[in-house]
Protein backbone atom coordinates (compact mmCIF):
# COMPACT_ATOMS: atom_id res chain seq x y z
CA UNK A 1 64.74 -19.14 28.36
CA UNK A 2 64.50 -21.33 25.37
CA UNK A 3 61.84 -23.76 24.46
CA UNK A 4 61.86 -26.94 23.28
CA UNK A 5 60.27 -28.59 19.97
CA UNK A 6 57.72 -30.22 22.34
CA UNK A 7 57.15 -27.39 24.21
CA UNK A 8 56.39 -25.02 21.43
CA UNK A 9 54.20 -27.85 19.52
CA UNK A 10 51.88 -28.22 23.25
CA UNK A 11 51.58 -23.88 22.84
CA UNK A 12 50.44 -23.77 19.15
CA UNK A 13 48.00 -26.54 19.54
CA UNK A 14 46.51 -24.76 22.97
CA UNK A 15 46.40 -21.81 21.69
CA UNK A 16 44.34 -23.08 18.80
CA UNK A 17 41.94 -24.99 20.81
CA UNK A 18 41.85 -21.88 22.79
CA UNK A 19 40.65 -20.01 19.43
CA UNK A 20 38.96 -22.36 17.95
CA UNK A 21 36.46 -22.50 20.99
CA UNK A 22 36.61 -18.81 21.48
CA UNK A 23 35.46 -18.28 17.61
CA UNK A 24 32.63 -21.14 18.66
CA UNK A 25 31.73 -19.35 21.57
CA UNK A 26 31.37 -15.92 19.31
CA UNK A 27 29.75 -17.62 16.63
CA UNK A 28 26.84 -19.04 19.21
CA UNK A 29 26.27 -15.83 20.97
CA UNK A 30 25.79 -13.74 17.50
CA UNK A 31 23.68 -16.62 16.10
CA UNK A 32 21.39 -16.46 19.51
CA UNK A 33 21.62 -12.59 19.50
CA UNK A 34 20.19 -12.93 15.83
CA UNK A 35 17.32 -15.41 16.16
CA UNK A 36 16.05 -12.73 19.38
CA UNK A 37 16.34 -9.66 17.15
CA UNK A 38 14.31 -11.71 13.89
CA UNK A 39 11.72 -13.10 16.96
CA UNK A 40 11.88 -9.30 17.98
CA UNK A 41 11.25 -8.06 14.45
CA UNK A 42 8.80 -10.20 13.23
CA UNK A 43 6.42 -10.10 16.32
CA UNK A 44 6.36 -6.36 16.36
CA UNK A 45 5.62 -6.44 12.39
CA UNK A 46 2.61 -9.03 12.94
CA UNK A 47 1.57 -6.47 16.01
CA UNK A 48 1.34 -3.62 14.15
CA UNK A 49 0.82 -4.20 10.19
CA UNK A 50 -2.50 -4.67 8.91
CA UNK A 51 -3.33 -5.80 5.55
CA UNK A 52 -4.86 -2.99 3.26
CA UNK A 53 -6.90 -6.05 1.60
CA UNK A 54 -8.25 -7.29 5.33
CA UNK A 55 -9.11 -3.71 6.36
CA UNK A 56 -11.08 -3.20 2.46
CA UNK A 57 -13.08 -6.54 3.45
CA UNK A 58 -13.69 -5.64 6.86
CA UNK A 59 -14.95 -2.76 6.06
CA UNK A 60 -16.89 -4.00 3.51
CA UNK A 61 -18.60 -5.87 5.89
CA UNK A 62 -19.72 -3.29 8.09
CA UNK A 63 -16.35 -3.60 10.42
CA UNK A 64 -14.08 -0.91 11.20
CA UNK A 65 -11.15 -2.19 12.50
CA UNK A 66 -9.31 1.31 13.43
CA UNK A 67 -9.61 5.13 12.13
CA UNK A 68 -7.65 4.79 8.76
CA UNK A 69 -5.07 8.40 8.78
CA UNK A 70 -3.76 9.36 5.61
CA UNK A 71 -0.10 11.16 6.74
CA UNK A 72 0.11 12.66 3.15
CA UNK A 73 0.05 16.46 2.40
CA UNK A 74 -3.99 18.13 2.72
CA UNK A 75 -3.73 19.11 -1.21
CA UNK A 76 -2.79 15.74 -2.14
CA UNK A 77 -5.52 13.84 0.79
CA UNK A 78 -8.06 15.94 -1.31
CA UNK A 79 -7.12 14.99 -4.98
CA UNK A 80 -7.55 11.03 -3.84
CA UNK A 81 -7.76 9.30 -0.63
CA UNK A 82 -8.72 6.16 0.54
CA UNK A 83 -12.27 6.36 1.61
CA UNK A 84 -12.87 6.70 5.73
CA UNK A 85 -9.36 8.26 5.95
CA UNK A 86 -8.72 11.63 7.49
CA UNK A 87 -6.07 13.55 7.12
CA UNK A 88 -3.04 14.47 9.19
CA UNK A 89 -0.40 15.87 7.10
CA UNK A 90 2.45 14.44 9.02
CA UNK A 91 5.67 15.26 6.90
CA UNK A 92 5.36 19.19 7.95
CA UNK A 93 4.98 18.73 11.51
CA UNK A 94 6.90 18.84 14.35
CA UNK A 95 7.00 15.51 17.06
CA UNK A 96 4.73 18.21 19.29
CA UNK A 97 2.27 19.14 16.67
CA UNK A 98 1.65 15.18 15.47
CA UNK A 99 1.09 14.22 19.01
CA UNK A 100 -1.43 17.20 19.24
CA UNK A 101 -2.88 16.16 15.54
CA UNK A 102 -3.14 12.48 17.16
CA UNK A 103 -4.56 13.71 20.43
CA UNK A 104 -7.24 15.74 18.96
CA UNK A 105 -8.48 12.19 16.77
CA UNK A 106 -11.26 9.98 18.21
CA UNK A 107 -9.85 7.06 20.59
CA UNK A 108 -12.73 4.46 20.38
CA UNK A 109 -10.90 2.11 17.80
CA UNK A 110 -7.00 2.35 17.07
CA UNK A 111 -5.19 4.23 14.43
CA UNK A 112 -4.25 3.12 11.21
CA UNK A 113 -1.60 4.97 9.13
CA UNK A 114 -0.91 5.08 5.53
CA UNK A 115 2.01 7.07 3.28
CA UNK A 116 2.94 7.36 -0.04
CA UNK A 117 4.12 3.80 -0.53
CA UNK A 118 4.92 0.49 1.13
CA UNK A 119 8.60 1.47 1.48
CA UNK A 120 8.26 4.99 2.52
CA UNK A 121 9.51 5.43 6.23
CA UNK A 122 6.68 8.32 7.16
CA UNK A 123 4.50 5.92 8.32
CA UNK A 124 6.86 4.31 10.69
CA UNK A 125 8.99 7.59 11.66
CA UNK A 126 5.23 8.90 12.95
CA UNK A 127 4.69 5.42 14.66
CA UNK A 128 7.87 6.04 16.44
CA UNK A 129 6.73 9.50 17.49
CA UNK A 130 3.41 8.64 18.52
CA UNK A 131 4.83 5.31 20.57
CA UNK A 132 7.40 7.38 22.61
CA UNK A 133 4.51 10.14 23.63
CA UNK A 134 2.19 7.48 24.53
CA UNK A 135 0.33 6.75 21.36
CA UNK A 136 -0.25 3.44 19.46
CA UNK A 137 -0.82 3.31 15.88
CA UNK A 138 -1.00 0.48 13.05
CA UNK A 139 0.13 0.84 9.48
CA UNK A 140 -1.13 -0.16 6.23
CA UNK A 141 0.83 -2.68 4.64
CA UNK A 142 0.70 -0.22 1.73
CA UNK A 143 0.92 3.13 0.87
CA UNK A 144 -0.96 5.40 -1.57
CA UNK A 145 0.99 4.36 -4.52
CA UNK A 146 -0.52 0.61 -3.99
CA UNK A 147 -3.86 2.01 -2.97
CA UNK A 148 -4.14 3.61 -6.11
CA UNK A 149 -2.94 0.87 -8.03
CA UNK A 150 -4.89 -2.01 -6.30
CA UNK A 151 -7.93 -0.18 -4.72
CA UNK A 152 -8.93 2.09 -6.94
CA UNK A 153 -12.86 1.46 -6.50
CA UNK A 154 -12.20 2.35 -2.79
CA UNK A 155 -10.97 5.96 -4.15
CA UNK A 156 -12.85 9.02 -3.30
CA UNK A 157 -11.51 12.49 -3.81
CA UNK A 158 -12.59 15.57 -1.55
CA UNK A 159 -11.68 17.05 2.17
CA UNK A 160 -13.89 14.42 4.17
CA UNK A 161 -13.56 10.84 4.39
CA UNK A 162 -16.65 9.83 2.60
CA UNK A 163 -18.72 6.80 2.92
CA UNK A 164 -18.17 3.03 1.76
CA UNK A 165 -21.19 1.86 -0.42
CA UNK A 166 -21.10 -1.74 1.11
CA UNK A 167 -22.15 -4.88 -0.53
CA UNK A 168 -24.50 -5.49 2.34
CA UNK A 169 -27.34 -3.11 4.45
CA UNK A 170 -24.34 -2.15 6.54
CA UNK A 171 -23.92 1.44 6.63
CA UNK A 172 -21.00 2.63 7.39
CA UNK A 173 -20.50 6.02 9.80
CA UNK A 174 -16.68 6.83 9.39
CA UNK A 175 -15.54 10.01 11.16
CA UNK A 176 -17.13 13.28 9.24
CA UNK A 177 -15.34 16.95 9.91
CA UNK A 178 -18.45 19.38 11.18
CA UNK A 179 -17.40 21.89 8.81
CA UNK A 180 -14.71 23.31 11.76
CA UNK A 181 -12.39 20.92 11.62
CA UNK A 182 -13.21 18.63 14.41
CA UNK A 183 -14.06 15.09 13.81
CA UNK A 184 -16.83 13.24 14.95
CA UNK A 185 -17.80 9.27 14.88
């Protein structure tokens, strides 16, 4: 069977209609499957990042917005931390033992997790963790290596998470260890 000049010019141009509405079609449903992930993505980082300079002021104040955990290694939570954080060296444990670590924290006020820098993935790895056994946490929007840099007079060294002088008469009760390693508010 032989076609015709007509016939052949009536299949090229269908078949590029046909294409060109397929590649529209395509180019729709990736665009639309794009704008739900970024709406995804940007929701869940307004849930669950909180600004290190908010928390500072809160606290400041005489708020505590959420138990501040340092994920960081023991020896280097008790060179420097930020002041009210305790400690639960994260990057040694197993998903079992960080839920237990978690568990074993005070529940009144939600937990807020910091690393060793803005970038580092420990922070959100342990999030992960903690969200698939049940357990919410926050994150700084920085890690120690901005803490350090930008909060320095916020710094206190030492196995405990200390006390914030405030620039107020509000006292300020963070979490103390009783000497056996459980915490109390």
């Amino acid at each position: 069977m032989s076609l015709n000049r007509n016939q052949l010019i009536f299949i090229v141009l269908a078949s590029a209609v046909v294409g060109a509405l397929a590649a529209l079609t395509a180019s729709n449903f990736l665009n639309s499957g794009n704008s739900g992930l970024i709406s995804d993505f940007y929701a869940t980082e307004v849930a669950v990042s909180v600004s290190p300079s908010d928390f500072i002021n809160h606290l400041k104040t005489g708020q505590l917005d959420g138990l501040l955990v340092d994920l960081r290694s023991q020896k280097e939570y008790e060179k420097a931390h930020l002041v009210t954080a305790v400690n639960v060296p994260a990057g040694g444990m197993s998903a079992q033992q960080l839920v237990l670590a978690f568990n074993n924290l005070p529940k009144d006020k939600p937990f807020i997790t910091y690393c060793y820098s803005s970038y580092c993935m420990l922070s959100k790895n342990v999030g992960k963790k903690l969200a698939e056994n049940g357990i919410y946490a926050k994150h700084l929007t920085a890690g120690w290596y901005e803490i350090n840099r930008d909060f320095n007079d916020y710094i206190i060294a030492g196995k405990g998470p200390g006390i914030l002088k405030t620039d107020g008469n509000y006292p300020i009760r963070p979490c103390q260890t009783d000497g056996s390693g459980e915490l109390s508010c």
